[in-house]
C-alpha atoms as a PDB file:
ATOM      1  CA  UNK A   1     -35.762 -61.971 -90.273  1.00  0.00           C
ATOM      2  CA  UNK A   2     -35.887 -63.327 -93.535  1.00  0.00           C
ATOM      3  CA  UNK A   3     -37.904 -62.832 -96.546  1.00  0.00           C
ATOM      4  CA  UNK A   4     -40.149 -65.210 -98.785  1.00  0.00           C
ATOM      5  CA  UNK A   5     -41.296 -64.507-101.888  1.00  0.00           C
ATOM      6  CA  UNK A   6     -43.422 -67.041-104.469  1.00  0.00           C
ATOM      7  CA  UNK A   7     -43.410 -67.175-107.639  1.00  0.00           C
ATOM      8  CA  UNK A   8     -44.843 -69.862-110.535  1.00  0.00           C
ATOM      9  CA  UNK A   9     -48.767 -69.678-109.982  1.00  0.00           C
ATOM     10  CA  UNK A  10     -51.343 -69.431-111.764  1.00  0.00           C
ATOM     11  CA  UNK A  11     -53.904 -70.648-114.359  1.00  0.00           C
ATOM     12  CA  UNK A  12     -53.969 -74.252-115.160  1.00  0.00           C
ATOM     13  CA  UNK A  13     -56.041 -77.517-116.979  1.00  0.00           C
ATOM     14  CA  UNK A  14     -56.705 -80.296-114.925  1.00  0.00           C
ATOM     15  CA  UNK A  15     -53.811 -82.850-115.497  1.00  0.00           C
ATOM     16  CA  UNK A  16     -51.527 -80.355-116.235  1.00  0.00           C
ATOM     17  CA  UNK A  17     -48.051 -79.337-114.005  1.00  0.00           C
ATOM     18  CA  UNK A  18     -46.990 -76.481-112.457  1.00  0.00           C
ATOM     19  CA  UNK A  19     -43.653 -75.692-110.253  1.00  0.00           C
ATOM     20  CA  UNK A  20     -44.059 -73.023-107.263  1.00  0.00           C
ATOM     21  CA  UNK A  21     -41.245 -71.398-106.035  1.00  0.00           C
ATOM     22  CA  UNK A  22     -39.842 -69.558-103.206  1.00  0.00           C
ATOM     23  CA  UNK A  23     -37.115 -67.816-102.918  1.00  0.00           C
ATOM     24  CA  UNK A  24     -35.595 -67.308 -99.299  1.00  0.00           C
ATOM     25  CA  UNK A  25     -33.478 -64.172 -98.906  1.00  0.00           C
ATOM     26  CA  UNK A  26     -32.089 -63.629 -95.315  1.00  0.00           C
ATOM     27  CA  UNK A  27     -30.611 -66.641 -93.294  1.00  0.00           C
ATOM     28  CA  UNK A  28     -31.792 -70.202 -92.597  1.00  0.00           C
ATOM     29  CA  UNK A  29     -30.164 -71.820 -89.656  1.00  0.00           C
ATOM     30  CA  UNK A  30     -31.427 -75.212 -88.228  1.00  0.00           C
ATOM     31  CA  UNK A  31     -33.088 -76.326 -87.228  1.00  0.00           C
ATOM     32  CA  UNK A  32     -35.880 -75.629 -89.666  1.00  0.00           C
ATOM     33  CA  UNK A  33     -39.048 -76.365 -91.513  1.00  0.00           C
ATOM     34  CA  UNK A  34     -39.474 -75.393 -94.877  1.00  0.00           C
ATOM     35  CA  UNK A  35     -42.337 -76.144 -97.109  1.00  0.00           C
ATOM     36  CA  UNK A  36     -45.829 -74.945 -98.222  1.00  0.00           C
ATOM     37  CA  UNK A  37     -49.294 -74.575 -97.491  1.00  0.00           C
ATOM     38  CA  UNK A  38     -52.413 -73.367 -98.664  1.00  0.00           C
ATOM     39  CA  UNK A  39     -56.036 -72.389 -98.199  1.00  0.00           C
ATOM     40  CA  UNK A  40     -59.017 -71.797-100.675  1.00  0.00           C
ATOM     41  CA  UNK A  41     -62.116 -69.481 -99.578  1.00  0.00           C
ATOM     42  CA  UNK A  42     -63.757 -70.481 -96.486  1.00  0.00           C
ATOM     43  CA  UNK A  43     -61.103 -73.253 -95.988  1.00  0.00           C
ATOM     44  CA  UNK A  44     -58.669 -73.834 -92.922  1.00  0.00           C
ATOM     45  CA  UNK A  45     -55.159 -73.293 -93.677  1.00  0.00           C
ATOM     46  CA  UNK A  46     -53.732 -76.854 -94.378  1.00  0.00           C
ATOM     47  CA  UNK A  47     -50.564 -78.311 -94.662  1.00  0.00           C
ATOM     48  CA  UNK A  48     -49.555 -79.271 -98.489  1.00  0.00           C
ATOM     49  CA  UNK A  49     -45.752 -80.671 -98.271  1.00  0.00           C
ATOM     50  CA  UNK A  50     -42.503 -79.612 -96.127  1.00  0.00           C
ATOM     51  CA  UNK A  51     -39.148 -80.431 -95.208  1.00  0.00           C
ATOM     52  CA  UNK A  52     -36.818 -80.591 -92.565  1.00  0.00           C
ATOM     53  CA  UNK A  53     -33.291 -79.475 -91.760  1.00  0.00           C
ATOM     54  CA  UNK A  54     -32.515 -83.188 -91.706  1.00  0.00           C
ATOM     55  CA  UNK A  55     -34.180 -83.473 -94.918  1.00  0.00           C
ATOM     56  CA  UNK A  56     -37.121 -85.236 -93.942  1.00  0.00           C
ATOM     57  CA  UNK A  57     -40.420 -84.965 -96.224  1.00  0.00           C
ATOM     58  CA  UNK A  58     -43.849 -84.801 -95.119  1.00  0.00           C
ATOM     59  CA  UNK A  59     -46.902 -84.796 -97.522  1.00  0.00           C
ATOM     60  CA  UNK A  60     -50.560 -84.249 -96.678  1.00  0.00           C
ATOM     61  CA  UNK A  61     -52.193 -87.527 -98.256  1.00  0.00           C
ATOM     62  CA  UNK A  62     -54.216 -85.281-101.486  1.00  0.00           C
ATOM     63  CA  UNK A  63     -51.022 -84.776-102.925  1.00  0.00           C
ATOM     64  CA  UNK A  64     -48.582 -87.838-102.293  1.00  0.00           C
ATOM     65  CA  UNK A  65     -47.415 -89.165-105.298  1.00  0.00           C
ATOM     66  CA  UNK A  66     -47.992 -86.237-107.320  1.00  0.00           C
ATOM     67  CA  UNK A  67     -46.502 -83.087-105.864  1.00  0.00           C
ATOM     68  CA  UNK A  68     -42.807 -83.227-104.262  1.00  0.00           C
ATOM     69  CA  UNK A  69     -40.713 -80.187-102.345  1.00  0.00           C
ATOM     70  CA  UNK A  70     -37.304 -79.571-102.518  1.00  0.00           C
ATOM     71  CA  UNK A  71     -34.517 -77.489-101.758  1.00  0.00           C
ATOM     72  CA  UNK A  72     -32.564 -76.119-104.629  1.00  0.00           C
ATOM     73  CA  UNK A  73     -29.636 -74.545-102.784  1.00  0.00           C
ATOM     74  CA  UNK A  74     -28.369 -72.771-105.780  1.00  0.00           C
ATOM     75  CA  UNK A  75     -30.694 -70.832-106.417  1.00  0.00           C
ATOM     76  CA  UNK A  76     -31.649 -70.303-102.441  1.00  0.00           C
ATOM     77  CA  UNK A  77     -34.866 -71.300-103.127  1.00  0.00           C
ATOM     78  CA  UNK A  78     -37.971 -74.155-102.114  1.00  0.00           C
ATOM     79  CA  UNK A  79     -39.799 -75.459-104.906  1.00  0.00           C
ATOM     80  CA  UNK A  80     -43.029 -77.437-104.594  1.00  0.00           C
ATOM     81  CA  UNK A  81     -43.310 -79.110-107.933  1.00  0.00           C
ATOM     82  CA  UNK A  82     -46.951 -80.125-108.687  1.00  0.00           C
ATOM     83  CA  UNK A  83     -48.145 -82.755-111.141  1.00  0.00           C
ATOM     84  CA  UNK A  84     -51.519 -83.636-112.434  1.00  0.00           C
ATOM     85  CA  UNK A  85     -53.149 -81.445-111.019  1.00  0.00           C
ATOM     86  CA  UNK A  86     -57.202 -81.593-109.561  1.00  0.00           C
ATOM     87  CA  UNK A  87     -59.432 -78.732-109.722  1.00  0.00           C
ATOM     88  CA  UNK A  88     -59.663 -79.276-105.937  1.00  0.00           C
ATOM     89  CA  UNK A  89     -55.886 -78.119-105.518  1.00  0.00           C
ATOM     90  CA  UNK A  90     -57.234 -74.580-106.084  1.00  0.00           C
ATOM     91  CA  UNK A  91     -56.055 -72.301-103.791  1.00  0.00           C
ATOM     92  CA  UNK A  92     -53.620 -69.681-102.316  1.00  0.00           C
ATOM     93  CA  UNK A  93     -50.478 -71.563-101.616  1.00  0.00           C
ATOM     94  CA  UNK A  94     -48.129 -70.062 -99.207  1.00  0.00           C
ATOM     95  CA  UNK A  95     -44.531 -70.523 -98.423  1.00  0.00           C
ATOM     96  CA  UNK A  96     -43.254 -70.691 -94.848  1.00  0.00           C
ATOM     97  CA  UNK A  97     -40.415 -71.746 -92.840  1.00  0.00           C
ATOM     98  CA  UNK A  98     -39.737 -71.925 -89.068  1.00  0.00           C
ATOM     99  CA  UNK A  99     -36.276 -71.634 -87.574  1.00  0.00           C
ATOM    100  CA  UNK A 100     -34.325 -71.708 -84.738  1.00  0.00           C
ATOM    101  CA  UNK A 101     -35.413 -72.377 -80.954  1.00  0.00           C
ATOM    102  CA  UNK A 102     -36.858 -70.529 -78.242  1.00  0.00           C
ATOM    103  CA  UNK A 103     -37.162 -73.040 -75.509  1.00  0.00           C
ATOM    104  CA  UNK A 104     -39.761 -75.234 -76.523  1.00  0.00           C
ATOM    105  CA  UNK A 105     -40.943 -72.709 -79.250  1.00  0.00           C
ATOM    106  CA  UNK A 106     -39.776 -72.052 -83.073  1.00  0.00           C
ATOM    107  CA  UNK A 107     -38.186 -68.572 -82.872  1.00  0.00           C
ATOM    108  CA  UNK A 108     -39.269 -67.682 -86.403  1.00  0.00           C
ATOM    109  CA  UNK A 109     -42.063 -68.258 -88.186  1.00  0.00           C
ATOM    110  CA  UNK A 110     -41.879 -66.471 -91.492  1.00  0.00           C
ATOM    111  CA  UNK A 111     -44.650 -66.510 -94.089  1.00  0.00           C
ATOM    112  CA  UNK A 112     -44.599 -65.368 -98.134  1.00  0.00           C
ATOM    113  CA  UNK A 113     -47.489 -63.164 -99.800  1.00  0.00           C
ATOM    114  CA  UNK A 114     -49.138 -65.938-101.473  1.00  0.00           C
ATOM    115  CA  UNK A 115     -49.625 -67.234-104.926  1.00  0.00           C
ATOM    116  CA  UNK A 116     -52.651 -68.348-106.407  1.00  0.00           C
ATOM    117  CA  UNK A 117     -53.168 -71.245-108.007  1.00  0.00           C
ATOM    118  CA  UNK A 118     -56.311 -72.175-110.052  1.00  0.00           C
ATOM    119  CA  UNK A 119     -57.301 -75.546-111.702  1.00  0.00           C
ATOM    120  CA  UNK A 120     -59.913 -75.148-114.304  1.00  0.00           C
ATOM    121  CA  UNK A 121     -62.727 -77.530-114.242  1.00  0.00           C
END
């Protein structure tokens, strides 16, 4: 029940920065998991950074210390904010958030489009 869309990918040097976005229309009720993943060609799906309704971070170990996700409740949106960047962190990078509770079971588990995200070598 709610949409995610990304935005901010693209084409960039190695060492260089870029900020994703997603912005979350529709409504997020906790508890929840927000954050982003992503998955190059012939790759598993990983997990890349999210956070939790109690504002808890979690950070595969690649990027700790140089990407970071937030919340920017402003502008409704979660950002994953990417420094020095590696040609390996080429990939599709996906927004998703879970939500809510079905039992033992996340009622929602929402998914954006994808953006890609390319680090020349």
């Amino acid at each position: 029940q709610v949409q995610l869309v990304e935005s901010g990918g693209g084409l960039v040097q190695p060492g260089g920065s870029l900020r994703l976005s997603c912005a979350v229309s529709g409504t997020i009720f906790a508890p929840a998991v927000m954050g982003w993943y992503r998955q190059a060609p012939g790759k598993r799906r990983e997990l890349v950074a999210d956070r939790t309704s109690g504002g808890r971070t979690n950070y595969a170990d690649s990027v700790k210390g140089r990407f970071a996700v937030s919340l920017d409740s402003a502008k409704n949106t979660v950002d994953l904010n990417m420094n020095d960047l590696k040609p390996e962190d080429t990939a599709v990078y996906y927004c998703n958030v879970k939500m809510g509770t079905f039992g033992s079971k996340w009622r929602y588990d929402e998914w954006g489009q994808g953006t890609q995200v390319t680090v020349s070598s």
